[in-house]
N, C-alpha and C. Protein backbone atom coordinates (compact mmCIF):
# COMPACT_ATOMS: atom_id res chain seq x y z
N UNK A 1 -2.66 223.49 -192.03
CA UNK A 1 -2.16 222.37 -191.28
C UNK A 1 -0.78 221.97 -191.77
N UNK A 2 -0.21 222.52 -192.27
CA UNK A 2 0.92 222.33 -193.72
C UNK A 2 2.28 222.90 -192.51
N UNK A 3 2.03 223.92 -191.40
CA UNK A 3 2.80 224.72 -191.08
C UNK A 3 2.53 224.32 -189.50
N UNK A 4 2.52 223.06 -189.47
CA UNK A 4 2.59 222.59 -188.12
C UNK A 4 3.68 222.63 -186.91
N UNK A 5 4.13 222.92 -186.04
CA UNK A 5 5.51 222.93 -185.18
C UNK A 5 5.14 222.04 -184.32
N UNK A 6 4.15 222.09 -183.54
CA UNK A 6 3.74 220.83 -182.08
C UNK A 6 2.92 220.15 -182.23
N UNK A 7 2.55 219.62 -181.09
CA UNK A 7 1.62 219.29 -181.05
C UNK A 7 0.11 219.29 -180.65
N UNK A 8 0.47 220.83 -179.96
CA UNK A 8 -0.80 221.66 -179.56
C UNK A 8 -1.03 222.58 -180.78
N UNK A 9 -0.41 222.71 -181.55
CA UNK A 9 -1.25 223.52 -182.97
C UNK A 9 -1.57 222.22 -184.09
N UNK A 10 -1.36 221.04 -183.61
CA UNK A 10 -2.12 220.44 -184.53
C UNK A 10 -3.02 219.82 -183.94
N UNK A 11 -3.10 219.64 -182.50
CA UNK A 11 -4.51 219.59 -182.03
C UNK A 11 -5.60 220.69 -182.32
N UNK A 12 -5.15 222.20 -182.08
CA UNK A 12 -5.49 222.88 -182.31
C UNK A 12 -6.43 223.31 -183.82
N UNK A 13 -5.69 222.54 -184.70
CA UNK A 13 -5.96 222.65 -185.93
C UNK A 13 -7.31 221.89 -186.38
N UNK A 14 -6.60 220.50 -185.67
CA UNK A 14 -7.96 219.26 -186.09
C UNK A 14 -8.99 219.68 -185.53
N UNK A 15 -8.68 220.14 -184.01
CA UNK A 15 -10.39 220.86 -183.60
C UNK A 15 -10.76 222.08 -184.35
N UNK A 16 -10.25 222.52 -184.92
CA UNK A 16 -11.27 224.03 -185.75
C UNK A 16 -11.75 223.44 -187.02
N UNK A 17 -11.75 222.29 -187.30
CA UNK A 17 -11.98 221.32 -188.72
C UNK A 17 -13.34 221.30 -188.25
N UNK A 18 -14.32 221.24 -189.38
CA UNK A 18 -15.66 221.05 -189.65
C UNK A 18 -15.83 219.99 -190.10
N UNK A 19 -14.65 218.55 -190.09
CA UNK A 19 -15.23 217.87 -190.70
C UNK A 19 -15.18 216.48 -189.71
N UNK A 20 -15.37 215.44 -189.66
CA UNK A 20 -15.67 214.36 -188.61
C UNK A 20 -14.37 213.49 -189.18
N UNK A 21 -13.38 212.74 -187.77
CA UNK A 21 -12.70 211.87 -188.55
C UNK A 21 -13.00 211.06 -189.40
N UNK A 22 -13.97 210.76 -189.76
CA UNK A 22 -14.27 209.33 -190.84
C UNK A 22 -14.60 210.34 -191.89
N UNK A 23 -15.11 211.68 -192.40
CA UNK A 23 -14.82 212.27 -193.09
C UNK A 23 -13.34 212.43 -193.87
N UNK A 24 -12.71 212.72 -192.88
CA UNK A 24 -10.73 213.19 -193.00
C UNK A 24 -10.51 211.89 -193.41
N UNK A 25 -10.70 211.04 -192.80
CA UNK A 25 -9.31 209.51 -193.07
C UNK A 25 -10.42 208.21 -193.84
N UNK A 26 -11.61 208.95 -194.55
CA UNK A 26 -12.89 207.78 -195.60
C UNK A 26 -11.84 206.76 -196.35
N UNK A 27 -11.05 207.47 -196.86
CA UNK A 27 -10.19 207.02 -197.95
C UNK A 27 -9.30 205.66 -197.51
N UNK A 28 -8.75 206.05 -196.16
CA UNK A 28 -7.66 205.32 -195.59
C UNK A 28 -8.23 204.07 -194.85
N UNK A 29 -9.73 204.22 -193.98
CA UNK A 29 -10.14 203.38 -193.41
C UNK A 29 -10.85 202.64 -194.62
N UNK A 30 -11.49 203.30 -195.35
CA UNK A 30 -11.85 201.50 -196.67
C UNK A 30 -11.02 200.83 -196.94
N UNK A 31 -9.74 201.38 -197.58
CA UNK A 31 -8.98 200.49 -197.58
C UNK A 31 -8.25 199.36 -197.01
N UNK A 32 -8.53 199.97 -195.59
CA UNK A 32 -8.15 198.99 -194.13
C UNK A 32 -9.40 198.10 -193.95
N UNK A 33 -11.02 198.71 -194.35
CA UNK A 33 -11.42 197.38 -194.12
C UNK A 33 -11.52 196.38 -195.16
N UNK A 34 -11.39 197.25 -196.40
CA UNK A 34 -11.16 195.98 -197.39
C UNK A 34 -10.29 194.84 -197.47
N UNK A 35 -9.03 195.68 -196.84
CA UNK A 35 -7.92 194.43 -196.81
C UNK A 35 -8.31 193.97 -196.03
N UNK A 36 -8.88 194.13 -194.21
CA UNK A 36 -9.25 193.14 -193.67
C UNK A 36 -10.05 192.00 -193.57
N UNK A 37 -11.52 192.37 -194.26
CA UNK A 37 -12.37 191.54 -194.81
C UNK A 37 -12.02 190.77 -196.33
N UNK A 38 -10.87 191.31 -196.67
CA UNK A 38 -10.73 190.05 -197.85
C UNK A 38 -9.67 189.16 -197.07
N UNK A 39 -8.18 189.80 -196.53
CA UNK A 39 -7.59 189.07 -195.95
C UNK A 39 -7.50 188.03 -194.96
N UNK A 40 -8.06 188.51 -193.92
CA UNK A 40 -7.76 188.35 -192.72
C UNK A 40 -8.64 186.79 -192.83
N UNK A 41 -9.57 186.71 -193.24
CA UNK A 41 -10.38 184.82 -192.90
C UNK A 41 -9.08 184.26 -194.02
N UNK A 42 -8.67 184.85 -194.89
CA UNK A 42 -8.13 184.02 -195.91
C UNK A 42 -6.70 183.12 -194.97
N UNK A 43 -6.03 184.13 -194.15
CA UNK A 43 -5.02 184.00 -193.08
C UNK A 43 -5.53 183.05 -191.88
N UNK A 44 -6.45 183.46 -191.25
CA UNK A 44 -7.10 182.80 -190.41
C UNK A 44 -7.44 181.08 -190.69
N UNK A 45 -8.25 181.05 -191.99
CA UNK A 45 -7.77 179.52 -193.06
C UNK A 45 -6.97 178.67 -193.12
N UNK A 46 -5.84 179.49 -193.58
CA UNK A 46 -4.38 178.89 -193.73
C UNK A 46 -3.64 178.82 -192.30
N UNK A 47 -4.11 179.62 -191.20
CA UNK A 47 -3.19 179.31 -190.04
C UNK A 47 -4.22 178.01 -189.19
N UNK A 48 -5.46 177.69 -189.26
CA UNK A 48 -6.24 176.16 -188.99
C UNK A 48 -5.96 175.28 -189.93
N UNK A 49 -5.56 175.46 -191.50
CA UNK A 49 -5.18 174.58 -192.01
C UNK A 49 -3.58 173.58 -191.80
N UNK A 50 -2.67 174.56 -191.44
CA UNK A 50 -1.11 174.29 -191.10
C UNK A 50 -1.57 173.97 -189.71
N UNK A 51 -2.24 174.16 -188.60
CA UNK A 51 -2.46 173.65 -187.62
C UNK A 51 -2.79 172.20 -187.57
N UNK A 52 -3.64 171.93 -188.44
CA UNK A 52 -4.15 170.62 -188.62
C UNK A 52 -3.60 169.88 -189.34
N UNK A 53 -3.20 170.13 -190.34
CA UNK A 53 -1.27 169.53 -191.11
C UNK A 53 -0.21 168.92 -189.74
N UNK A 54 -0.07 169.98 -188.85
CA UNK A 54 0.81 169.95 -188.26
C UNK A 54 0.40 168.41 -186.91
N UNK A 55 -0.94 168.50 -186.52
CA UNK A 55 -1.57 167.63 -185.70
C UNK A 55 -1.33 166.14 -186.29
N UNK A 56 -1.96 166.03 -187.58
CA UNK A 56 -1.49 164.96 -188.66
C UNK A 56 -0.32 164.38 -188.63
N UNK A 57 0.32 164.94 -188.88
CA UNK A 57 2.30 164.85 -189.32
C UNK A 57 2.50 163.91 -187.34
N UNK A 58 2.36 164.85 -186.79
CA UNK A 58 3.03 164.55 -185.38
C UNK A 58 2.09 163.40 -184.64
N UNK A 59 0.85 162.97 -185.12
CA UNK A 59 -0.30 161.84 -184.72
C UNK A 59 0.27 160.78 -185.61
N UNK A 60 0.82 160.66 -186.52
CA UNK A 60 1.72 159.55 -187.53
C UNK A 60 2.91 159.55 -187.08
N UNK A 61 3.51 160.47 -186.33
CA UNK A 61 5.23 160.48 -186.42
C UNK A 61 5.00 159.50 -184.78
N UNK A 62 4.11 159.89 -183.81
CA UNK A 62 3.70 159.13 -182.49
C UNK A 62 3.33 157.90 -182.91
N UNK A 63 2.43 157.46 -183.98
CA UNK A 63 2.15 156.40 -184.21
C UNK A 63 3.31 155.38 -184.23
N UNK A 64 4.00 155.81 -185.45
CA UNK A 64 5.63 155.26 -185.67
C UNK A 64 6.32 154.85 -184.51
N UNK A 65 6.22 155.74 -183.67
CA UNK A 65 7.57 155.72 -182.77
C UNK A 65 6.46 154.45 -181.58
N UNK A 66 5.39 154.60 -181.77
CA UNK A 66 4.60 153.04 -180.67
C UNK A 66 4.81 152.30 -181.40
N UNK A 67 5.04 152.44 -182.50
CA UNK A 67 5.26 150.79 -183.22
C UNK A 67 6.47 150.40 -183.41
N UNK A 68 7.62 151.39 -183.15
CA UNK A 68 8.90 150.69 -182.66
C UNK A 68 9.21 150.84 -181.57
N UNK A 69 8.48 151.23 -180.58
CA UNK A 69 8.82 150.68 -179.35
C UNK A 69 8.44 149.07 -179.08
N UNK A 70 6.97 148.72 -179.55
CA UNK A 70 6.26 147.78 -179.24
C UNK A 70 7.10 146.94 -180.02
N UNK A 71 7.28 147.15 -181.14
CA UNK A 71 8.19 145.91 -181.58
C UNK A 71 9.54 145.82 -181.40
N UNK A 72 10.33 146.41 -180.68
CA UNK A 72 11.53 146.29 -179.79
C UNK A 72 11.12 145.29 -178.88
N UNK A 73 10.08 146.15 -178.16
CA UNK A 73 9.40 145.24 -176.58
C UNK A 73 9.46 143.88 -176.87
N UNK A 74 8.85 143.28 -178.30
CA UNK A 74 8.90 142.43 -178.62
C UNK A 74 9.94 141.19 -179.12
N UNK A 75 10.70 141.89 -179.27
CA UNK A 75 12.03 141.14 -180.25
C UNK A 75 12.80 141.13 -178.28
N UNK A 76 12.85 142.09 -177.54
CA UNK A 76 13.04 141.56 -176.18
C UNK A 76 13.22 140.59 -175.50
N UNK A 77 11.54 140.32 -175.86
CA UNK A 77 11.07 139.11 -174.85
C UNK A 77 11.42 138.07 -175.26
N UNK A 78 11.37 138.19 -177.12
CA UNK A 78 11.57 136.46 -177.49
C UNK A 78 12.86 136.37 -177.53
N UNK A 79 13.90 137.05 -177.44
CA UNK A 79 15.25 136.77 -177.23
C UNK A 79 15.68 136.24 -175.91
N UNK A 80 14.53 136.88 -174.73
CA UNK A 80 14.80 136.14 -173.18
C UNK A 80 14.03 135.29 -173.30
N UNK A 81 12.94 134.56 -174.08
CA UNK A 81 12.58 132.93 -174.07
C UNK A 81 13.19 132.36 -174.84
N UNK A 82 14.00 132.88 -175.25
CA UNK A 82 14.98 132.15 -176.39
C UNK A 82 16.56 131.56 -175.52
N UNK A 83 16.51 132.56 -174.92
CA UNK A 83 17.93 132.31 -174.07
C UNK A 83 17.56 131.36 -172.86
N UNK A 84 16.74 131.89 -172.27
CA UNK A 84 16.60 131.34 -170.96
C UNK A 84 15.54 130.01 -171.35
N UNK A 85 14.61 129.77 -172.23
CA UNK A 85 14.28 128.75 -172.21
C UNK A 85 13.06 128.96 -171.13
N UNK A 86 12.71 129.69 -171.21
CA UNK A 86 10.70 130.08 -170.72
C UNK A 86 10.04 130.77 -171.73
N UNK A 87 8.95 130.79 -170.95
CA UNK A 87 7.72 131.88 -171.57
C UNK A 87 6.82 132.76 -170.66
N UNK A 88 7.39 134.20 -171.26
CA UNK A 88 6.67 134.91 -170.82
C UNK A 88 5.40 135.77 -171.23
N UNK A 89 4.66 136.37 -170.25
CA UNK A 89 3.18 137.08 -170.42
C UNK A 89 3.35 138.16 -169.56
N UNK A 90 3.51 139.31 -169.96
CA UNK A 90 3.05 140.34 -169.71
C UNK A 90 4.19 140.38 -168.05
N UNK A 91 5.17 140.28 -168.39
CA UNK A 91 6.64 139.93 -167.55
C UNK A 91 6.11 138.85 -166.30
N UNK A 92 5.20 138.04 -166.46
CA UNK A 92 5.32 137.20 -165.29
C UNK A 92 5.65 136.16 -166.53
N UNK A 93 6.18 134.70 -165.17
CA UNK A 93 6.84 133.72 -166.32
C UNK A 93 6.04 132.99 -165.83
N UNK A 94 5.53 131.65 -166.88
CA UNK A 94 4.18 131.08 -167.27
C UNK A 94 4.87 129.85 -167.40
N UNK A 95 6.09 129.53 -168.13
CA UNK A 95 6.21 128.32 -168.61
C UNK A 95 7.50 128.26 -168.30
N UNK A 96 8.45 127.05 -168.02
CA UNK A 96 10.07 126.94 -167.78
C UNK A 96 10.23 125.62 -168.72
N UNK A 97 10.77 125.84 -169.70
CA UNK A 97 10.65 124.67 -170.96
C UNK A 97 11.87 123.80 -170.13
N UNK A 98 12.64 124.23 -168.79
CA UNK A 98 13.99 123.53 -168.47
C UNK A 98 13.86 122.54 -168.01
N UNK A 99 12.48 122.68 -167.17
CA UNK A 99 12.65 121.64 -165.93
C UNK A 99 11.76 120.70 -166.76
N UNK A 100 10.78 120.74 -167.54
CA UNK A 100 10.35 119.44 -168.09
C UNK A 100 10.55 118.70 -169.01
């Protein structure tokens, strides 16, 4: 098999073999499943763990950003009952501190 040219004499070759691929390539496929069965959950782990890191981080960074919106919203309103001299609820106006 050493003196191969194509690829019909090395088909040729592997079929006159007496021996079964998992015979020929024992060596090469343990090693492939070893690394896979040690690796592969270890990877699989770490890519649900950074997933769920990542859910975390961005469920706090959303949190943040509602709590400065809401307290913008807020500093808003009391600056327009501050100016104008009402009170508001939920943008309807409730009270006119002017006229009484």
């Amino acid at each position: 098999m050493d003196n191969v040219t194509s690829f019909e004499d090395r088909s040729r070759c592997f079929e006159d073999a007496h021996r079964t691929c998992r015979e020929v390539l024992g060596g090469r496929i343990k090693k492939i499943e070893t690394f896979a069965g040690k690796w592969l959950p270890i990877a699989i782990g770490v890519l649900f763990l950074a997933q769920i890191l990542g859910f975390v981080f961005f469920y706090f960074a959303y949190v943040d950003v509602l709590k400065k919106v809401d307290h913008r919203y807020f500093q808003i309103i009391e600056s327009l009952e501050d100016i104008h001299k009402v009170q508001l609820n939920k943008g309807r106006l409730i009270r006119d501190f002017k006229r009484e």
